[in-house]
C-alpha atoms as a PDB file:
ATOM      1  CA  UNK A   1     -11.407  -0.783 -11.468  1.00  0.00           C
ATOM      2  CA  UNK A   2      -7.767   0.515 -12.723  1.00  0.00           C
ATOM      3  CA  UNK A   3      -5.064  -1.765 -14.308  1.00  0.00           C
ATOM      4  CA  UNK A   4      -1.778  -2.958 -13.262  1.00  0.00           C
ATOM      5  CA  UNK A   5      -0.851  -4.724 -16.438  1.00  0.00           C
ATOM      6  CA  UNK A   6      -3.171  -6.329 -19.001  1.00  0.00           C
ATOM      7  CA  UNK A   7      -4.172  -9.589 -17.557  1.00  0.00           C
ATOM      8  CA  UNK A   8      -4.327  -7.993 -13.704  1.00  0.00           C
ATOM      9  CA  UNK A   9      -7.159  -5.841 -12.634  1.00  0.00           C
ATOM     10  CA  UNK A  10      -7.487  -4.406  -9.282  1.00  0.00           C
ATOM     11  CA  UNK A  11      -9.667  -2.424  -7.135  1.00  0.00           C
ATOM     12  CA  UNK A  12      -8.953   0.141  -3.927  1.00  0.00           C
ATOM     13  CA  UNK A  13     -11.243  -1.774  -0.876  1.00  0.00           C
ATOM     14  CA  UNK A  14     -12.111   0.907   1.277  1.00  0.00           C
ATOM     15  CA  UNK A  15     -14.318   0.402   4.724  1.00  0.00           C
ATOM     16  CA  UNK A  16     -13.984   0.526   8.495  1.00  0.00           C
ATOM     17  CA  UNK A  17     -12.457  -3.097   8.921  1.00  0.00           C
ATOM     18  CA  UNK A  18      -9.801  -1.920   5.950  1.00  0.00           C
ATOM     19  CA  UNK A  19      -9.066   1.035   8.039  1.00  0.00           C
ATOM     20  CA  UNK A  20      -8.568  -0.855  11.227  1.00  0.00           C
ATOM     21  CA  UNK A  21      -6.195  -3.483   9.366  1.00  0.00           C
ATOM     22  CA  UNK A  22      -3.710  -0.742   8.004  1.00  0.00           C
ATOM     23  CA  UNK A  23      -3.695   0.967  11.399  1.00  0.00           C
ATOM     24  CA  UNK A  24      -2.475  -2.163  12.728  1.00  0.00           C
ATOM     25  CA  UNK A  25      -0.708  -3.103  10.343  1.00  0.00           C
ATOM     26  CA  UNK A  26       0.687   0.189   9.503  1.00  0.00           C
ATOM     27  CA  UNK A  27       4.466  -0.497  10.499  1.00  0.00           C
ATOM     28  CA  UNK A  28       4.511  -3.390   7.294  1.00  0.00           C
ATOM     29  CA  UNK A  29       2.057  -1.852   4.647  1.00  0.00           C
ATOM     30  CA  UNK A  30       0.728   1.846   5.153  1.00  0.00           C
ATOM     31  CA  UNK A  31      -0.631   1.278   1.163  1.00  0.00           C
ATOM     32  CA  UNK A  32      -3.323   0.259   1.678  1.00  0.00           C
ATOM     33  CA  UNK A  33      -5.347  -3.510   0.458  1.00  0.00           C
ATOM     34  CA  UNK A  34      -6.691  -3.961  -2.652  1.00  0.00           C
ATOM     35  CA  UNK A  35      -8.715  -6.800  -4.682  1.00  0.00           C
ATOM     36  CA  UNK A  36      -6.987  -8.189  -7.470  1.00  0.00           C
ATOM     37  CA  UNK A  37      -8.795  -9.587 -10.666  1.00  0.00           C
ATOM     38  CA  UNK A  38      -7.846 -12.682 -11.396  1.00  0.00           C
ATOM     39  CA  UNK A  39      -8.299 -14.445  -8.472  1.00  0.00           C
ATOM     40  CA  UNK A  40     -10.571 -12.095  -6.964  1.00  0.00           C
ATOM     41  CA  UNK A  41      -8.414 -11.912  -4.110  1.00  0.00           C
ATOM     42  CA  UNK A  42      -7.292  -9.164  -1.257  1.00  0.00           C
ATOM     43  CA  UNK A  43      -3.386  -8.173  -0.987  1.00  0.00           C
ATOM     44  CA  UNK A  44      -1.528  -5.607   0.429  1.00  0.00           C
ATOM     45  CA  UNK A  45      -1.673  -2.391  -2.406  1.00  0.00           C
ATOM     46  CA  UNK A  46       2.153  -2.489  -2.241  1.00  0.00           C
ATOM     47  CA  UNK A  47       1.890  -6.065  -4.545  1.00  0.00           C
ATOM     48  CA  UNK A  48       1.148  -3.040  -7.553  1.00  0.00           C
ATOM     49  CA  UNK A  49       4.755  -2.180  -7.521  1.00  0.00           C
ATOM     50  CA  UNK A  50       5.964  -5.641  -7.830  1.00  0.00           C
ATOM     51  CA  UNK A  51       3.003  -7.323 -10.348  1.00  0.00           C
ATOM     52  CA  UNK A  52       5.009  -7.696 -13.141  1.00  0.00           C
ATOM     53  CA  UNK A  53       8.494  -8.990 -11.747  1.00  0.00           C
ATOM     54  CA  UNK A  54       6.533 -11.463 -10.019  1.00  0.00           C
ATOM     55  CA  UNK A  55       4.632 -13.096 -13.023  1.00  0.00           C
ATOM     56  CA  UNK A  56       8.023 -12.727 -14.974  1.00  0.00           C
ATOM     57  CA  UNK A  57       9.443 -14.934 -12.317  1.00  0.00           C
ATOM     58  CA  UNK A  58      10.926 -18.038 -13.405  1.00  0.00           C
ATOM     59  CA  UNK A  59      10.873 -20.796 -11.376  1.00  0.00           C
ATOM     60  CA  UNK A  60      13.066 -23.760 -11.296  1.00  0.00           C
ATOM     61  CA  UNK A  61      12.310 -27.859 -11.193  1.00  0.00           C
ATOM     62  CA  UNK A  62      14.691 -28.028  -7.508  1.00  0.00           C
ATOM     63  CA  UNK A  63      13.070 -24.771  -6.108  1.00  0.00           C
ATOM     64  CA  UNK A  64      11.569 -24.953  -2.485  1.00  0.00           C
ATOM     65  CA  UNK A  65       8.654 -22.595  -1.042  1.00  0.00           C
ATOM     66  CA  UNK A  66       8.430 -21.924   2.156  1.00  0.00           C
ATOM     67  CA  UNK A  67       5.247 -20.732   3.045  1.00  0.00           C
ATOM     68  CA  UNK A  68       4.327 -19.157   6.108  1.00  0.00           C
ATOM     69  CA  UNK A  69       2.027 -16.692   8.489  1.00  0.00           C
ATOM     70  CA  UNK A  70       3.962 -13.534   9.094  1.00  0.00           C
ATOM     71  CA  UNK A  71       6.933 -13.731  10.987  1.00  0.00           C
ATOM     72  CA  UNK A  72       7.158 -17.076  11.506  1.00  0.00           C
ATOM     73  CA  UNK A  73       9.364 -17.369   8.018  1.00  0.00           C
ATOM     74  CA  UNK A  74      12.552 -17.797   9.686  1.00  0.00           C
ATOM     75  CA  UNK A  75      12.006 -20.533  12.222  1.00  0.00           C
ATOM     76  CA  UNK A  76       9.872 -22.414   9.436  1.00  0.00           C
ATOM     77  CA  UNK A  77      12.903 -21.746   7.109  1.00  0.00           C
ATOM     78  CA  UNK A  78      15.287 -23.361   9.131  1.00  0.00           C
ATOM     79  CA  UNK A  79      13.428 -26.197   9.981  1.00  0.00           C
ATOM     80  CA  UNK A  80      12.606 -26.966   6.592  1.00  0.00           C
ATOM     81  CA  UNK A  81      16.276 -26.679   5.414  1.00  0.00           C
ATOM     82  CA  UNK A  82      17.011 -29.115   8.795  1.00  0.00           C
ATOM     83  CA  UNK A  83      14.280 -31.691   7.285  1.00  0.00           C
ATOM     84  CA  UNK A  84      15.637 -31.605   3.801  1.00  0.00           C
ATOM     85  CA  UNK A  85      19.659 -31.956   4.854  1.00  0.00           C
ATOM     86  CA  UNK A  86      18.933 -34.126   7.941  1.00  0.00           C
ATOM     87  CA  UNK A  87      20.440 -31.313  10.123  1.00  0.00           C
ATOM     88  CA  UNK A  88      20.561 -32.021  13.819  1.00  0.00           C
ATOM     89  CA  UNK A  89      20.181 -29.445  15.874  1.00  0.00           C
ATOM     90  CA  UNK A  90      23.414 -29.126  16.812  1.00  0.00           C
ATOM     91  CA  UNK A  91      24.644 -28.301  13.450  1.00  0.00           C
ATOM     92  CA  UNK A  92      21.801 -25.332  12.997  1.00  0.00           C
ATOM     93  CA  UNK A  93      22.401 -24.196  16.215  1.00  0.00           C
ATOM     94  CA  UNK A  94      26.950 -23.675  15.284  1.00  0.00           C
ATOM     95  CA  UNK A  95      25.634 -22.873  11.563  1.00  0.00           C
ATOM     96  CA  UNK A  96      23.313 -19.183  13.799  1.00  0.00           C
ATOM     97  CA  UNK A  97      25.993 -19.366  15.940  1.00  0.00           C
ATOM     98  CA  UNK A  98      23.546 -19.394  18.726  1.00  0.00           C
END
């Protein structure tokens, strides 16, 4: 098990279903996945790099998450901003210019 900061433990997974992931995945995240201690759970190796300026992250009382499968972050993105503002659709669709 190696260390990305004090608190955060990881470890490589390695395996023929890892294998298949990142060859289909491969386009996103060629890093690999690893298991992070705490929770215990499986992420994309690339979160390493970015550990630390994530738990440093300050959030605000009025900030929003969006959370969504990927490539759906978008659509859900807009929608949610519609629902919040009482958008119609008009006024998203001149706002994209679409």
């Amino acid at each position: 098990m190696e260390e990305i900061n004090q608190d955060l433990k990881y470890e490589v997974l390695r395996g023929p279903l890892v294998d298949k992931f990142i060859t289909a995945n491969q386009a996103f995240h060629d890093d690999g996945i690893i298991k992070v201690w705490p929770p215990g759970c499986a992420i994309f190796a690339e979160f390493r790099h970015h550990a630390e300026k994530i738990r440093k992250f300050t959030v605000k009382e009025n900030d929003v998450w969006i959370v969504t499968y990927p490539k759906c972050g978008e659509w859900n993105g807009k929608n949610s901003c519609s629902e919040m503002n009482n958008c119609t659709k008009q006024v998203l669709h001149k706002e994209a210019n679409i």
